[in-house]
N, C-alpha and C. Protein backbone atom coordinates (compact mmCIF):
# COMPACT_ATOMS: atom_id res chain seq x y z
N UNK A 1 -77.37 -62.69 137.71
CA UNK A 1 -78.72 -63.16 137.48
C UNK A 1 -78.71 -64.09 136.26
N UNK A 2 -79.54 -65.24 136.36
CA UNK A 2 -79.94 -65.94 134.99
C UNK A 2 -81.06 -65.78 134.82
N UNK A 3 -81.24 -66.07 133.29
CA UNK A 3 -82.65 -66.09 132.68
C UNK A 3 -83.12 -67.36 132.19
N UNK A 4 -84.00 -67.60 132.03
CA UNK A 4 -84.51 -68.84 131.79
C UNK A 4 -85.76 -68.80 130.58
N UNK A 5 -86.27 -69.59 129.55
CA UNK A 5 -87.32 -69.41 128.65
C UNK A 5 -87.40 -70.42 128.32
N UNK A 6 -88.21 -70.90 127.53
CA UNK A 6 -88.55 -72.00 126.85
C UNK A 6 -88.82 -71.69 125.44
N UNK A 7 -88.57 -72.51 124.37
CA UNK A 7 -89.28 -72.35 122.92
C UNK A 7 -89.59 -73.92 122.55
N UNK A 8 -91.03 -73.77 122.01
CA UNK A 8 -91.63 -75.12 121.19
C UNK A 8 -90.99 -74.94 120.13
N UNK A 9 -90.67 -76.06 119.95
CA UNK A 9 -89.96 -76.75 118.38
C UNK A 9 -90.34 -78.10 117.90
N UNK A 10 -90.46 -78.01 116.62
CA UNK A 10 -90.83 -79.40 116.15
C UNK A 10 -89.71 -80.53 117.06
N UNK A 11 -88.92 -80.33 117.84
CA UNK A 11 -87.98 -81.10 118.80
C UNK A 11 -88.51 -81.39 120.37
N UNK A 12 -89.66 -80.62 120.30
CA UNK A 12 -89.70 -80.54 121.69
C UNK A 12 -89.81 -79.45 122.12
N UNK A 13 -90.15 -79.13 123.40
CA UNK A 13 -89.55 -77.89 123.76
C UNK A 13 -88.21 -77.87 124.49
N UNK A 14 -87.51 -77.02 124.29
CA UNK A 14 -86.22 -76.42 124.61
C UNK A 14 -86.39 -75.34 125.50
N UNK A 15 -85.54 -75.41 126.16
CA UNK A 15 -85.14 -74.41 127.69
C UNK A 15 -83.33 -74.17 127.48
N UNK A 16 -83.68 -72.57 127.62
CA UNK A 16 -83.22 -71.85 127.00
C UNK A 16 -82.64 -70.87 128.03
N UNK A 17 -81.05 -71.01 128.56
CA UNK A 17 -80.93 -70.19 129.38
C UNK A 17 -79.64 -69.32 129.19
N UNK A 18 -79.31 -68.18 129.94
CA UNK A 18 -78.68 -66.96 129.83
C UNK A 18 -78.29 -66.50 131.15
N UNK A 19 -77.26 -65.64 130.74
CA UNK A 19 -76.66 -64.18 131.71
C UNK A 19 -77.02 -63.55 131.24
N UNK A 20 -76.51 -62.08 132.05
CA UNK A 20 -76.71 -60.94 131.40
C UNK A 20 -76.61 -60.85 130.31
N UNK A 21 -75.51 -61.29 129.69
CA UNK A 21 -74.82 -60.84 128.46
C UNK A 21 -74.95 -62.23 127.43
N UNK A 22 -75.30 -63.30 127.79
CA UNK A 22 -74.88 -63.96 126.96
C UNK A 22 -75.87 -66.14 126.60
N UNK A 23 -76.02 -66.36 126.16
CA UNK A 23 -76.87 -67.57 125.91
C UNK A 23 -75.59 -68.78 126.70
N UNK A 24 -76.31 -69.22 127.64
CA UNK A 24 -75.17 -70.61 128.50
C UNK A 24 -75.95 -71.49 127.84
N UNK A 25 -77.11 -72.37 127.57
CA UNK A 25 -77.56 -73.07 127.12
C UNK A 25 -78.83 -73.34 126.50
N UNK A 26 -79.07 -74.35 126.02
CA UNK A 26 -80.15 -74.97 125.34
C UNK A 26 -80.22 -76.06 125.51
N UNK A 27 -81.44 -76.49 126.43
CA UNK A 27 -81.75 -78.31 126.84
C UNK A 27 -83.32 -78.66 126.28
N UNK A 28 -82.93 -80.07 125.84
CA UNK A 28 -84.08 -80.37 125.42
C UNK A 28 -85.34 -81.03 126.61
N UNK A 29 -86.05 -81.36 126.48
CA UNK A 29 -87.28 -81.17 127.64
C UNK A 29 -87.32 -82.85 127.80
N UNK A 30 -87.27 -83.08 128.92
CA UNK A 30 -86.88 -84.73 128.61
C UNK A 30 -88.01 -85.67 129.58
N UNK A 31 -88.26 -86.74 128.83
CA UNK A 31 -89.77 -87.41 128.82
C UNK A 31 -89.38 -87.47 130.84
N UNK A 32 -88.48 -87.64 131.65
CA UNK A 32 -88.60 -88.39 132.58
C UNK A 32 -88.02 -87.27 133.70
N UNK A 33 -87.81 -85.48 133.20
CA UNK A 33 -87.72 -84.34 133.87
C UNK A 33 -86.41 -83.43 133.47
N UNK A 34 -86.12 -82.77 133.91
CA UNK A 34 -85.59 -82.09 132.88
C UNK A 34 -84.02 -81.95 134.03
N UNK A 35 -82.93 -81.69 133.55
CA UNK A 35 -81.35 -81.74 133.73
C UNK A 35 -80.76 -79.81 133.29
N UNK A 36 -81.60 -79.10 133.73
CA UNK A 36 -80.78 -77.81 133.85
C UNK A 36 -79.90 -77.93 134.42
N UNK A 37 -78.69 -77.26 134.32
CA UNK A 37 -77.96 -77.20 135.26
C UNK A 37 -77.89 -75.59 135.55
N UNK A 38 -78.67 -75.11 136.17
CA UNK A 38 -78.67 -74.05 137.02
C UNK A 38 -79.54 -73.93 138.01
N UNK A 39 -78.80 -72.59 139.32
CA UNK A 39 -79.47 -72.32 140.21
C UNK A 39 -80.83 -72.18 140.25
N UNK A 40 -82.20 -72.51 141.13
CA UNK A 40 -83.22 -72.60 140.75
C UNK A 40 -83.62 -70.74 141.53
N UNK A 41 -82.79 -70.72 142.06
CA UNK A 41 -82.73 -69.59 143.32
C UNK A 41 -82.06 -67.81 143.15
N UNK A 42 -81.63 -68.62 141.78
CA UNK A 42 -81.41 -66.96 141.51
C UNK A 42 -81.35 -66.81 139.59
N UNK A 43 -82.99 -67.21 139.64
CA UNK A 43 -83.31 -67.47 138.11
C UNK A 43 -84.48 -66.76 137.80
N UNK A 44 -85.10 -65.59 137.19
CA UNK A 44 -85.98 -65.36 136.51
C UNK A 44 -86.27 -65.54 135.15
N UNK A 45 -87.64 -65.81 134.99
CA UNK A 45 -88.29 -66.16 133.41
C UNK A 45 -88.15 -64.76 132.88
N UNK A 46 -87.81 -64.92 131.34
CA UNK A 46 -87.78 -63.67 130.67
C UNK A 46 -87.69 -64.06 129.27
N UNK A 47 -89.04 -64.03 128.89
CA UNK A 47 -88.94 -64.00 127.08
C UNK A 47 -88.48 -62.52 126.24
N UNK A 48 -88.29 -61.46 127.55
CA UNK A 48 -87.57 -60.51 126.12
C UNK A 48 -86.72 -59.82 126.79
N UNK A 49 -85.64 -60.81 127.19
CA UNK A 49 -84.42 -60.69 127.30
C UNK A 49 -83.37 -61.15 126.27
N UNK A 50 -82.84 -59.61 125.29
CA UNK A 50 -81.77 -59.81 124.40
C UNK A 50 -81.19 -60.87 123.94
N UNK A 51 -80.53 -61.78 124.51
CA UNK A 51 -80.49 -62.70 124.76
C UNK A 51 -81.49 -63.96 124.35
N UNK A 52 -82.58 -63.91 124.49
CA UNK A 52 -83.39 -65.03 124.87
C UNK A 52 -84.22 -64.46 123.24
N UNK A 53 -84.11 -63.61 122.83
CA UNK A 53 -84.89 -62.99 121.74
C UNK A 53 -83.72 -63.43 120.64
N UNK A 54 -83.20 -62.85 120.92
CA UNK A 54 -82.18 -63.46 119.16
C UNK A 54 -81.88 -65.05 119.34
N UNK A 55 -82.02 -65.85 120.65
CA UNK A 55 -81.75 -67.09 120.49
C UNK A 55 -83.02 -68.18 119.60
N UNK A 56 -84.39 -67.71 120.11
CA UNK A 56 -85.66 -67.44 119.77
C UNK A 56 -85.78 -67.17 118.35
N UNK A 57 -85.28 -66.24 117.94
CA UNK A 57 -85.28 -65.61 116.25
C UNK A 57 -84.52 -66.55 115.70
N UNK A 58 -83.74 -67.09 116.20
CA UNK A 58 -82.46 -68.19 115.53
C UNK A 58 -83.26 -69.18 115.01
N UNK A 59 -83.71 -69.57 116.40
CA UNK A 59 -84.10 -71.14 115.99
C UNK A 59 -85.48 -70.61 115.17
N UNK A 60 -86.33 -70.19 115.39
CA UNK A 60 -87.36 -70.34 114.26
C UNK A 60 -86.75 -69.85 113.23
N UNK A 61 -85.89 -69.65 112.79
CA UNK A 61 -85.77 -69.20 111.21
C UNK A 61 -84.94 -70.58 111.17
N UNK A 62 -84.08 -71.05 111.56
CA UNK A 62 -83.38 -72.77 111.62
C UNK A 62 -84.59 -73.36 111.33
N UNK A 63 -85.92 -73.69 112.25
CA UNK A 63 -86.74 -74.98 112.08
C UNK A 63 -87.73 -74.37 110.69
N UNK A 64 -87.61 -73.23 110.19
CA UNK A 64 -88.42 -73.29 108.86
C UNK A 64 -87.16 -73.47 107.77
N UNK A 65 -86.16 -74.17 108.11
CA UNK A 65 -85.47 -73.88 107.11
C UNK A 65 -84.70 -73.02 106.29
N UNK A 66 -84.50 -72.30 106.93
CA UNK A 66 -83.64 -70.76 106.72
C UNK A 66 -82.13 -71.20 107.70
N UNK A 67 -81.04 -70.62 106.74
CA UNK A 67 -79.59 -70.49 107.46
C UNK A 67 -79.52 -69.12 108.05
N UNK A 68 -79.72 -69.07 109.12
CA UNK A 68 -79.63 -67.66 109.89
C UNK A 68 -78.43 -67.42 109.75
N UNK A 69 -78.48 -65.80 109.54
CA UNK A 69 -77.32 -65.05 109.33
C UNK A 69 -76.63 -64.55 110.35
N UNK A 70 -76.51 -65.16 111.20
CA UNK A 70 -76.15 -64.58 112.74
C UNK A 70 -76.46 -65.61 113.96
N UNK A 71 -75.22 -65.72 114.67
CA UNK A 71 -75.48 -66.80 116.15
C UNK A 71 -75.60 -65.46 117.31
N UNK A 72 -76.73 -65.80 118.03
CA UNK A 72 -76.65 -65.77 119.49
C UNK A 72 -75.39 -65.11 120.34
N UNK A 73 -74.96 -64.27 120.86
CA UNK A 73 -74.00 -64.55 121.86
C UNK A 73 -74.22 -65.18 122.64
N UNK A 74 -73.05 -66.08 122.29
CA UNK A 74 -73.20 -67.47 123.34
C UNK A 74 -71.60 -67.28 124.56
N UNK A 75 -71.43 -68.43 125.14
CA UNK A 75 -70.42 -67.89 126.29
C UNK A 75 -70.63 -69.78 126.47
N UNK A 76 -69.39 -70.48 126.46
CA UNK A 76 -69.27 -71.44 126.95
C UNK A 76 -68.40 -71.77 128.02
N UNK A 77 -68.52 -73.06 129.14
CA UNK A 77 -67.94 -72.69 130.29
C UNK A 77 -67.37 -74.41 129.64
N UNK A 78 -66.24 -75.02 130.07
CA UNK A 78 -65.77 -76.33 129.74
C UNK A 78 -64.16 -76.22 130.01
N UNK A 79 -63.78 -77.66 129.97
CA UNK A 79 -62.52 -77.80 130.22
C UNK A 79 -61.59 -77.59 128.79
N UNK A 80 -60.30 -76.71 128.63
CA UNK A 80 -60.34 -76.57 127.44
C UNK A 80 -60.13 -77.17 126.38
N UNK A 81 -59.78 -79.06 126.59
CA UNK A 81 -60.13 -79.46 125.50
C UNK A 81 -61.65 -79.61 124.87
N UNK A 82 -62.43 -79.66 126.22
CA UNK A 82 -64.13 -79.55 125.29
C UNK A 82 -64.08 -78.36 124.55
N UNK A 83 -63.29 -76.88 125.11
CA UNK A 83 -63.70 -75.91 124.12
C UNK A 83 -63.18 -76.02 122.88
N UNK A 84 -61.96 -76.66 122.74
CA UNK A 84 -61.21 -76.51 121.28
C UNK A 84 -62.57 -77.71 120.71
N UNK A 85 -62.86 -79.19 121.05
CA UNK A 85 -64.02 -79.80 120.43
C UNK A 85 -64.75 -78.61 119.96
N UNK A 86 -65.85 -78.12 120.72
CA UNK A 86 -66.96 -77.10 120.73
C UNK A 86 -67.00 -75.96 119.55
N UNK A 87 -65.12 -75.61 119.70
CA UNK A 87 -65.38 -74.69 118.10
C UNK A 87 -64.85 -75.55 117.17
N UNK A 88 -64.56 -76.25 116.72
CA UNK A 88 -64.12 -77.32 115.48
C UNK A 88 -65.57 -77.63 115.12
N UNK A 89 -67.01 -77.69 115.97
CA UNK A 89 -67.84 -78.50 115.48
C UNK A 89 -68.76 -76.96 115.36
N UNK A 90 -68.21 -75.98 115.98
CA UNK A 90 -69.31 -74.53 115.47
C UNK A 90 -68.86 -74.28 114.04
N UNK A 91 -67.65 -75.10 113.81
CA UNK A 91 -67.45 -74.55 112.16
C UNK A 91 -68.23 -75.70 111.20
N UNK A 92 -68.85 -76.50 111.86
CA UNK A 92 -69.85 -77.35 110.50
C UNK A 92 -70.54 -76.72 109.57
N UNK A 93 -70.47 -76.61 108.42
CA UNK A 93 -71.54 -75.82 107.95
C UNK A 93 -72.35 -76.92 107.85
N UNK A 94 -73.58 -75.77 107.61
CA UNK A 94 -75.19 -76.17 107.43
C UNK A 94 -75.06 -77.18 106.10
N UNK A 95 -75.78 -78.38 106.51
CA UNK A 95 -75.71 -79.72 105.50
C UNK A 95 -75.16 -80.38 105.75
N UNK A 96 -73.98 -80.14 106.32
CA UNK A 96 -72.83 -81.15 106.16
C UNK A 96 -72.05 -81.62 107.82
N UNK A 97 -71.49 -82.69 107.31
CA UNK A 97 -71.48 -83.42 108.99
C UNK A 97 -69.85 -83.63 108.52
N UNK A 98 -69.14 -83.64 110.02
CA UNK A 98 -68.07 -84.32 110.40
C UNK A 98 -67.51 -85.54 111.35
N UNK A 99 -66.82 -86.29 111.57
CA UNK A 99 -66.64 -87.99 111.99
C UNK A 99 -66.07 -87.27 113.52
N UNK A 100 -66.44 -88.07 114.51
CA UNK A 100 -65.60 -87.96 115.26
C UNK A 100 -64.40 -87.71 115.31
N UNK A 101 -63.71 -88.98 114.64
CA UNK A 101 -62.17 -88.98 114.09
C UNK A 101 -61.57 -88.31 112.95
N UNK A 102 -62.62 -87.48 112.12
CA UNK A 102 -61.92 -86.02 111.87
C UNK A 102 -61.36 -84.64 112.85
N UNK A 103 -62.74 -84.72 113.85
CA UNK A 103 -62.74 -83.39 114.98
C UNK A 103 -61.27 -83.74 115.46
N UNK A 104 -60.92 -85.48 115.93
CA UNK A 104 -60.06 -85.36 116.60
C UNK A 104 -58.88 -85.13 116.27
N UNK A 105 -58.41 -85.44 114.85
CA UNK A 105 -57.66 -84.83 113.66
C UNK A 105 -57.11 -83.36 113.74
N UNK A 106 -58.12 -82.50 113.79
CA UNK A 106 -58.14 -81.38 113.60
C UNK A 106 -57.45 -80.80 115.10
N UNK A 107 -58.20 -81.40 116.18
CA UNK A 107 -57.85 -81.14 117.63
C UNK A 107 -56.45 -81.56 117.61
N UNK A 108 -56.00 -82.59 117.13
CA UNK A 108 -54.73 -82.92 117.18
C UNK A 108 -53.12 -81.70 116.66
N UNK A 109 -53.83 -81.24 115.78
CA UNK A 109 -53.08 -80.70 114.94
C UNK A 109 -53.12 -78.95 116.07
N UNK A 110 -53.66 -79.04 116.84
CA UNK A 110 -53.90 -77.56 117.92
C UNK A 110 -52.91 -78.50 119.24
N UNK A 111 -53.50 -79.39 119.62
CA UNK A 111 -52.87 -79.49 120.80
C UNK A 111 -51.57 -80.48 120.83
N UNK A 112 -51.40 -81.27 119.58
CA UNK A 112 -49.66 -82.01 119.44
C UNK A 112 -49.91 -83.22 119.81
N UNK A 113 -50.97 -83.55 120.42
CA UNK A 113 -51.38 -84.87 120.34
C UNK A 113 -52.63 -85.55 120.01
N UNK A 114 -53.22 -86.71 119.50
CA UNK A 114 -54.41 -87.05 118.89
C UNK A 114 -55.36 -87.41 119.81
N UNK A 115 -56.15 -87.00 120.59
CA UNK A 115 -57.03 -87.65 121.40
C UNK A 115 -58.23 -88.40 120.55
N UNK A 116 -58.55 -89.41 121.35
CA UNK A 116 -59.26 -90.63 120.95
C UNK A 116 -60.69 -90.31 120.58
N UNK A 117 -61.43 -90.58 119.60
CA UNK A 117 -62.69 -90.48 118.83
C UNK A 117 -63.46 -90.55 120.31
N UNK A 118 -63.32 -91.36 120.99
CA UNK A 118 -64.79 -91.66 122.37
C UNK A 118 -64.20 -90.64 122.94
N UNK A 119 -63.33 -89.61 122.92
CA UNK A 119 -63.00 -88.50 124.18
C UNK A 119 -63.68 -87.19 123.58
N UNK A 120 -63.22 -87.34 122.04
CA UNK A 120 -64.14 -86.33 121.12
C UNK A 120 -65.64 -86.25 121.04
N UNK A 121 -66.17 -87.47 121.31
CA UNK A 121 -67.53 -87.85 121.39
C UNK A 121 -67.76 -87.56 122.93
N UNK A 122 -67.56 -87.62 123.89
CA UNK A 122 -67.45 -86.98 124.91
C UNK A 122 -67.54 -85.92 125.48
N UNK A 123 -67.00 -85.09 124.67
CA UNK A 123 -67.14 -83.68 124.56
C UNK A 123 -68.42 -83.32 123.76
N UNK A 124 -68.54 -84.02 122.68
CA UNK A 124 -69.15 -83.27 121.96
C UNK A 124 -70.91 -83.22 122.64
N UNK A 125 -71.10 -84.58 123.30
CA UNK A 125 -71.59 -84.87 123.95
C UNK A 125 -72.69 -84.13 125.60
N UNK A 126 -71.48 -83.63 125.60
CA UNK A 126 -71.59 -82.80 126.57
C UNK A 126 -71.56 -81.10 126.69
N UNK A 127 -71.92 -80.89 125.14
CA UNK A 127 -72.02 -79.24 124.38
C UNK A 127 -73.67 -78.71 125.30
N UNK A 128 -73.09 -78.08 125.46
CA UNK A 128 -74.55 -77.05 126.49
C UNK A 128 -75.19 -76.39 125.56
N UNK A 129 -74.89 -76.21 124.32
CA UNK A 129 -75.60 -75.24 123.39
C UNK A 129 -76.26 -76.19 121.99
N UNK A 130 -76.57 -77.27 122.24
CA UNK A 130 -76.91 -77.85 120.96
C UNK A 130 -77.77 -77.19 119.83
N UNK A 131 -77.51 -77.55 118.90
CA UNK A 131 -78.73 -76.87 117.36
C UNK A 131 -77.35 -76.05 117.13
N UNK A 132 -77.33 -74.69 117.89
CA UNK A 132 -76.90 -73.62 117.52
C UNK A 132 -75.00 -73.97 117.31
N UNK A 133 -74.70 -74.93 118.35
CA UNK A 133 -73.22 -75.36 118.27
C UNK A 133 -73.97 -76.64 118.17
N UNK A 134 -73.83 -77.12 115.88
CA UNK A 134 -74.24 -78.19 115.75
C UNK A 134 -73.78 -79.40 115.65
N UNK A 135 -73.80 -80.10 117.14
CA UNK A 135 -73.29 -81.37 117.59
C UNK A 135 -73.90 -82.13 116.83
N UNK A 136 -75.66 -82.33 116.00
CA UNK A 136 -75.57 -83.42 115.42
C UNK A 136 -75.18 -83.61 113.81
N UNK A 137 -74.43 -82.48 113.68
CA UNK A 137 -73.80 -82.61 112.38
C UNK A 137 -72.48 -83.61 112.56
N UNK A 138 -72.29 -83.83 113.85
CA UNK A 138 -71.08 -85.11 114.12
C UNK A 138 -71.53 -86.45 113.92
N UNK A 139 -70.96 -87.46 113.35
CA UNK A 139 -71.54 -88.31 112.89
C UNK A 139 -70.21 -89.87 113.14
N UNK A 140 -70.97 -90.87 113.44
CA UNK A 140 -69.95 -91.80 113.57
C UNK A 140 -69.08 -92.47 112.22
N UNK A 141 -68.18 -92.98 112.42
CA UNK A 141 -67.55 -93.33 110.64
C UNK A 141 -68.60 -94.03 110.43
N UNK A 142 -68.39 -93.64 108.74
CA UNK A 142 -69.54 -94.71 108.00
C UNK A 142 -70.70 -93.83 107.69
N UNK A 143 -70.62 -92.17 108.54
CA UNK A 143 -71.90 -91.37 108.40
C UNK A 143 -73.18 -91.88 109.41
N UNK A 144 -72.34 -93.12 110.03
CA UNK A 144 -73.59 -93.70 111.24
C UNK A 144 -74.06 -92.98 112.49
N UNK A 145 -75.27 -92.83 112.67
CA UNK A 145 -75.34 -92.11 113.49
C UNK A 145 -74.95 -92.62 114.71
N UNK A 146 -74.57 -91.56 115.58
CA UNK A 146 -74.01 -92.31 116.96
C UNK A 146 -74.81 -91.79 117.93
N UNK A 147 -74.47 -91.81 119.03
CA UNK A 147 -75.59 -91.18 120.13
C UNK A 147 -75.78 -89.31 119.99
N UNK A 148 -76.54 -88.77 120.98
CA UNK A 148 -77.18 -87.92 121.10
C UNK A 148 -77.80 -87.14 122.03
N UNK A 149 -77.17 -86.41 123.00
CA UNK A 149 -77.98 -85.78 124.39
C UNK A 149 -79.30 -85.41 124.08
N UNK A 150 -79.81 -84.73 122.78
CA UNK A 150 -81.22 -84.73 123.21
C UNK A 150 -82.16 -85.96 122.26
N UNK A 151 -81.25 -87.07 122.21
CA UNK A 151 -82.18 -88.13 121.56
C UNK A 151 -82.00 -88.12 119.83
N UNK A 152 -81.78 -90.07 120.05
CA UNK A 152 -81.59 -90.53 118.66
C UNK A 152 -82.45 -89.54 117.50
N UNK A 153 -83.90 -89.32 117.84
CA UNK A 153 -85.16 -89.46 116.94
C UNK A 153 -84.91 -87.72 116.87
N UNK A 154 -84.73 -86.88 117.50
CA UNK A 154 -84.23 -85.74 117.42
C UNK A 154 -83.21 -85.14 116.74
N UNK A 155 -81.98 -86.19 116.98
CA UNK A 155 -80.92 -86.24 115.90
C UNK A 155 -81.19 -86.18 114.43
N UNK A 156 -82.26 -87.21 113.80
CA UNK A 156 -82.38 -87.80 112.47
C UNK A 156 -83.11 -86.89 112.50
N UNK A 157 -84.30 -85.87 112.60
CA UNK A 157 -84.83 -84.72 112.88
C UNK A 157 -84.12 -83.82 112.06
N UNK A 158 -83.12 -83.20 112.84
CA UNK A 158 -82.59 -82.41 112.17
C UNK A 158 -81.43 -82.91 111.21
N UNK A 159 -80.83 -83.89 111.23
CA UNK A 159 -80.50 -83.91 110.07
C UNK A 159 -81.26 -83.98 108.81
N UNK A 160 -82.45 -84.43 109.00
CA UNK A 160 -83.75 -84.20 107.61
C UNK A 160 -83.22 -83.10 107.16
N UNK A 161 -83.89 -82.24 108.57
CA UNK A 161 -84.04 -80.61 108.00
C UNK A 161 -83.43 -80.47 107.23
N UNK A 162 -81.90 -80.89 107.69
CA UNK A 162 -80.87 -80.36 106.71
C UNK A 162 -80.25 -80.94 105.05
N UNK A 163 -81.38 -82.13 105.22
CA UNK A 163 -81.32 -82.92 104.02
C UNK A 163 -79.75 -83.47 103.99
N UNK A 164 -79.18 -83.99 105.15
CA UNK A 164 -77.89 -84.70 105.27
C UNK A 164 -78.19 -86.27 105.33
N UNK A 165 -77.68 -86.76 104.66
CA UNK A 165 -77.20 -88.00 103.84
C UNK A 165 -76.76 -88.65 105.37
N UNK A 166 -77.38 -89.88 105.98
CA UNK A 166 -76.39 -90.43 106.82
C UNK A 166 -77.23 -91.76 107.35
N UNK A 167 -76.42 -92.69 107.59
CA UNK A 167 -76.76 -94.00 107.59
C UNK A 167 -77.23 -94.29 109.36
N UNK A 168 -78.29 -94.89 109.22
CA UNK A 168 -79.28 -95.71 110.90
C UNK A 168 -79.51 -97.13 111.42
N UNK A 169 -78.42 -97.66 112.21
CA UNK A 169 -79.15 -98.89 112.28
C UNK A 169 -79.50 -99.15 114.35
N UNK A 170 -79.95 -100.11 114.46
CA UNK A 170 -80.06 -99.67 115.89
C UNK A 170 -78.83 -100.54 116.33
N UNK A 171 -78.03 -99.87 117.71
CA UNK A 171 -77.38 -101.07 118.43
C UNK A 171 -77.72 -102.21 118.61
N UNK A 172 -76.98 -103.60 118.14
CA UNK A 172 -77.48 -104.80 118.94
C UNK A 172 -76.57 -105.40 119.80
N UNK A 173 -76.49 -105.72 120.63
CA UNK A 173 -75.34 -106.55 121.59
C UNK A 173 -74.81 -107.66 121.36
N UNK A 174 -73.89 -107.90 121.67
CA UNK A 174 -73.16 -108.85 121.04
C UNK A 174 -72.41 -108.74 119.47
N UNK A 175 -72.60 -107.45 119.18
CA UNK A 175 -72.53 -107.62 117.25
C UNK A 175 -71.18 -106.45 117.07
């Protein structure tokens, strides 16, 4: 069985889903419909499911500004270089951001070879658990921000929160 919930956040609302045992994701609510990726057919709503309650307690103590003392059991499903990405970037601490081409540094030094900053961004990209596994503490060199699954303006969002230092300009083509 999955569970499914929603929580308002100064981000939006977020949909918020689970197993029995464990948090699979967090998607942000998106202007043009929304990209769950789960069964619609074997899903019930449940705001006080274990699960869906400490994920819930997380983030509101995150969006007032509090470092929660405790993650979620979470459970990620990925190929395993996204998982080695996925925990290199669960170790960000709060404030502080890392480059693509550090993660991939670090990944390098696990798997014997260096994979490329856009493969790291790729992954990171494609994290099912955002906020809580904090992808936008990744940051392009220069501290520039780079893209964002749940949106540029969401990104700079929480980096406020977190009062992180990091530079914005928009893409232009040709440049």
């Amino acid at each position: 069985m999955q569970y499914i919930s929603f929580f308002d956040s100064p981000v939006g609302k977020l949909y918020l889903t689970a197993d029995e045992q464990s948090l699979k994701g967090v998607y942000f609510e998106r202007e043009k419909g929304n990209s769950i990726p789960i069964e619609l057919n074997d899903v019930e709503f449940s705001d006080n499911h274990p699960v869906i309650m400490d994920t819930k307690l997380w983030l509101s103590l995150y969006f007032n500004g509090s470092v929660p003392d405790f993650v979620p059991n979470i459970s990620l499903s990925g190929t395993e270089f996204r998982q080695q990405v996925w925990e290199v970037v669960k170790q960000i601490p709060y404030g502080q951001t890392m480059s693509y081409g550090e993660i991939a540094q670090i990944v390098a030094q696990e798997r014997g070879t260096k994979p490329s900053a856009q493969a790291v961004g790729s992954a990171v990209g494609n994290n099912p658990i955002p906020i809580i596994i904090p992808c936008h503490r990744v940051l392009a060199a220069g501290k520039f921000i780079g893209g964002y699954s749940g949106g540029i303006n969401n990104k700079k969002f929480l980096l406020d929160l977190e009062q992180i230092q990091y530079n914005f300009t928009r893409w232009k083509l040709g440049v």
